[in-house]
N, C-alpha and C. Protein backbone atom coordinates (compact mmCIF):
# COMPACT_ATOMS: atom_id res chain seq x y z
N UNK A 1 55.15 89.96 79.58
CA UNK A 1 56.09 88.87 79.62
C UNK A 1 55.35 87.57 79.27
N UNK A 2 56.44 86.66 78.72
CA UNK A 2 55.47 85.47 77.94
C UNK A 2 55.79 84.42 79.03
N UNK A 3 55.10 83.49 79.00
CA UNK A 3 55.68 81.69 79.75
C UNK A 3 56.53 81.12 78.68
N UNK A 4 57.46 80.31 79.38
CA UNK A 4 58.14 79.67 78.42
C UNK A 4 57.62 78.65 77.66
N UNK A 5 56.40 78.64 78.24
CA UNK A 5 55.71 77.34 76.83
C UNK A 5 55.33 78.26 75.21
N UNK A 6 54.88 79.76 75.70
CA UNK A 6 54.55 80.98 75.07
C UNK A 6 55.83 81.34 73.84
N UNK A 7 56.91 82.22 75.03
CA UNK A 7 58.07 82.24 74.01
C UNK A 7 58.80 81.19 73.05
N UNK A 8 58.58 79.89 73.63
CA UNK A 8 59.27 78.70 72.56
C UNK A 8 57.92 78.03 72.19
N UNK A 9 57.49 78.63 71.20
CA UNK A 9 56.39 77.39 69.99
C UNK A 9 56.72 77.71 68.95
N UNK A 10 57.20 76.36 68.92
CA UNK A 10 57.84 76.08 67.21
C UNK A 10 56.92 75.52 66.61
N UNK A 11 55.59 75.76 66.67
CA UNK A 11 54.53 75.24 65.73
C UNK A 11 54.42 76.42 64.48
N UNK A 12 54.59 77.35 64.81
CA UNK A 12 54.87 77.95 63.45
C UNK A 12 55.88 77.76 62.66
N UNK A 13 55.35 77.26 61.58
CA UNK A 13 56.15 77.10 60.39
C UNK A 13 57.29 77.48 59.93
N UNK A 14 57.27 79.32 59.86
CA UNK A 14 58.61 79.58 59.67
C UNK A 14 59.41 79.94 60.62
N UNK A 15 59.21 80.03 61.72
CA UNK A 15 60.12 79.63 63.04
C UNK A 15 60.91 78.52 62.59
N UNK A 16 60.03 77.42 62.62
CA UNK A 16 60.61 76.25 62.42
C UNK A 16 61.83 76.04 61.06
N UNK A 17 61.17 76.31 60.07
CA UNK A 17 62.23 76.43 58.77
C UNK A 17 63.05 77.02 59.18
N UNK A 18 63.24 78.36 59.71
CA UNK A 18 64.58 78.93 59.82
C UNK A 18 65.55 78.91 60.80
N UNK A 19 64.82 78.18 62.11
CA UNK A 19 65.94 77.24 62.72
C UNK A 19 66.38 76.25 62.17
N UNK A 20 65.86 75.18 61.12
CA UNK A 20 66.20 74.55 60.25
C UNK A 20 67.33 74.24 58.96
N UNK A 21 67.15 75.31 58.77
CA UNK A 21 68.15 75.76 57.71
C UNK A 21 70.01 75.96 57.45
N UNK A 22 70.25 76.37 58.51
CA UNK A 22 71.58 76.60 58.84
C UNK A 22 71.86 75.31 59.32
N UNK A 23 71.35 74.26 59.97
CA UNK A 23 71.95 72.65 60.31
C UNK A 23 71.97 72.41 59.05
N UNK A 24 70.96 72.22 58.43
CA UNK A 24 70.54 71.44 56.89
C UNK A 24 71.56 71.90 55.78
N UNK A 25 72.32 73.45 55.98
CA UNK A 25 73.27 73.42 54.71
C UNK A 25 74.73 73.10 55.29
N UNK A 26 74.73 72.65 56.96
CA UNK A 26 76.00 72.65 57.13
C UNK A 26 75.97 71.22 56.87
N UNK A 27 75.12 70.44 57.08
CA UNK A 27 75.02 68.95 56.71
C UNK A 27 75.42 68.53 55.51
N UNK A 28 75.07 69.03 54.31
CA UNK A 28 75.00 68.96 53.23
C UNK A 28 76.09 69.76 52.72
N UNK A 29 76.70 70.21 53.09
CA UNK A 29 78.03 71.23 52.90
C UNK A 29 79.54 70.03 53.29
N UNK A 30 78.79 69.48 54.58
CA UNK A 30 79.38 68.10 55.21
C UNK A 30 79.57 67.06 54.17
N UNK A 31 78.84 66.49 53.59
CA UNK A 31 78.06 65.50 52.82
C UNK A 31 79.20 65.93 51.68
N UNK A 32 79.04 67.04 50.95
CA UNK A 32 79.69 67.58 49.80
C UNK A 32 81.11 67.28 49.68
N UNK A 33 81.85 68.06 51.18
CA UNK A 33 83.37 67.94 51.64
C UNK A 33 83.50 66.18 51.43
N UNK A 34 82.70 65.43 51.96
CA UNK A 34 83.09 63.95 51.83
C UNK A 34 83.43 63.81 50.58
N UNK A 35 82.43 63.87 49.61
CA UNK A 35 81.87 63.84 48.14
C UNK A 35 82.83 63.85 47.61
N UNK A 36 84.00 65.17 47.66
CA UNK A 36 85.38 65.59 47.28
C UNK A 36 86.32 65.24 47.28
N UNK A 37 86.37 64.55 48.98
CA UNK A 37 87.48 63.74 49.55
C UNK A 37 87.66 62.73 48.85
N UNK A 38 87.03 62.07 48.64
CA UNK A 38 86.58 60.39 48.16
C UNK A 38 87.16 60.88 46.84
N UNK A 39 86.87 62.09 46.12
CA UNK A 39 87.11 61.83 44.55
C UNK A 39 88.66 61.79 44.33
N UNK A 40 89.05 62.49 45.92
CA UNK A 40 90.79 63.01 45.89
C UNK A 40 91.77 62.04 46.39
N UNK A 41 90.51 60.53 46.43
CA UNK A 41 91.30 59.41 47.03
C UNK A 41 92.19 59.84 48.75
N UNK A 42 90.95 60.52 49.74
CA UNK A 42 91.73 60.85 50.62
C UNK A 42 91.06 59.66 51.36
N UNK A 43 91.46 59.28 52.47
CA UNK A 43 90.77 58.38 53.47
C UNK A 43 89.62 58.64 54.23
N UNK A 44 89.78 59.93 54.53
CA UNK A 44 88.85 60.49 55.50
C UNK A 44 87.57 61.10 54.89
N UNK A 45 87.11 60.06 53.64
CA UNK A 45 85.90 60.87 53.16
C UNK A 45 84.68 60.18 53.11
N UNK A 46 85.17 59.16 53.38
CA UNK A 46 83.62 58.08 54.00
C UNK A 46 83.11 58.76 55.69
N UNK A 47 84.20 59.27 55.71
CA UNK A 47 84.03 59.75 57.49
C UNK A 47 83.34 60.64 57.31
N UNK A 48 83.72 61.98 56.45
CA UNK A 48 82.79 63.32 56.27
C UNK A 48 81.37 62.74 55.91
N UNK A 49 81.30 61.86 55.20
CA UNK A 49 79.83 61.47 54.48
C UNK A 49 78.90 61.21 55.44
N UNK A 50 79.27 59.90 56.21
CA UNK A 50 78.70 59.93 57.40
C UNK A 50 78.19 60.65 58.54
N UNK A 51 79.36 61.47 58.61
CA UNK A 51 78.75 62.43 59.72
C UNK A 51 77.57 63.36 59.14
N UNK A 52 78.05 63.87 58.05
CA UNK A 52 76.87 64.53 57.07
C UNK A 52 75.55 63.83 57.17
N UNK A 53 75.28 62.89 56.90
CA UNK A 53 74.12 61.73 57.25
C UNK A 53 73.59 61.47 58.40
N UNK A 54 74.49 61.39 59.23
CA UNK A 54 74.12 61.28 60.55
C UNK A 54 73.52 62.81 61.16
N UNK A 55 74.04 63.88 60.85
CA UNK A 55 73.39 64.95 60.80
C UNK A 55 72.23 65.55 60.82
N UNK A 56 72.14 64.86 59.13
CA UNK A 56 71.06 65.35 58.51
C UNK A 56 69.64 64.34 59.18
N UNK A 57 70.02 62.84 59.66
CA UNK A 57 69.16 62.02 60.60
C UNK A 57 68.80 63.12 61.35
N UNK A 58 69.86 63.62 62.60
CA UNK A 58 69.53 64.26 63.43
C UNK A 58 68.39 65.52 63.42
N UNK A 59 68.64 66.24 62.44
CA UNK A 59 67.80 67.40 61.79
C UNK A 59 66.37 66.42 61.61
N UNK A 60 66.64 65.45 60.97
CA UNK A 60 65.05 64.89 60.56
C UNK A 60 64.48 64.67 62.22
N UNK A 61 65.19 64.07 62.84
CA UNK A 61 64.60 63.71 64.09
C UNK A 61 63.93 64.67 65.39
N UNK A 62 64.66 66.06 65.12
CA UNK A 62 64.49 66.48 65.96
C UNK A 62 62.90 67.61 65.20
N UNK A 63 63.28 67.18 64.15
CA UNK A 63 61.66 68.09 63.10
C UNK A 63 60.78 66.76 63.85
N UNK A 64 60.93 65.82 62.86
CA UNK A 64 59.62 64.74 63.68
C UNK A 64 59.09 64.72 64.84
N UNK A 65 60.44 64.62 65.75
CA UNK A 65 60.12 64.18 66.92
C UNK A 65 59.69 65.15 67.71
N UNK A 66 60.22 66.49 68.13
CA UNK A 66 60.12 67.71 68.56
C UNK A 66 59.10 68.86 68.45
N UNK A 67 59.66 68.87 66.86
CA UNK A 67 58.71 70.16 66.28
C UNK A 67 57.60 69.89 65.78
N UNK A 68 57.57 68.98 65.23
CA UNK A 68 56.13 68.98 64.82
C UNK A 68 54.89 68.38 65.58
């Protein structure tokens, strides 16, 4: 049996990437849906963009701040 400092180290690399990954394309999947909205003259597509951004902050922050 491991310690929990043991079972959770995200200092390996691809640990890290591939918890990574699935935020990062829903962000950008986010980002995209805005992208669309906006072209379809809907209102709500500065909103998708943002949150997409704000997201993708979050993802950066929690790599900086956390994982690495």
């Amino acid at each position: 049996m491991c310690s929990a400092h043991e079972c959770m180290d995200f200092t390996d690399s691809a640990i890290t990437y591939a918890l990574l990954i699935f935020p990062t394309l829903f962000a950008i999947t986010v980002i995209f849906q805005g992208i669309s909205k906006m072209a379809k003259e809907e209102s709500d597509g500065p909103v998708a963009i943002g949150v997409g951004v704000f997201l993708l902050l979050l993802i950066a922050a929690a790599y900086f701040l956390f994982i690495r």
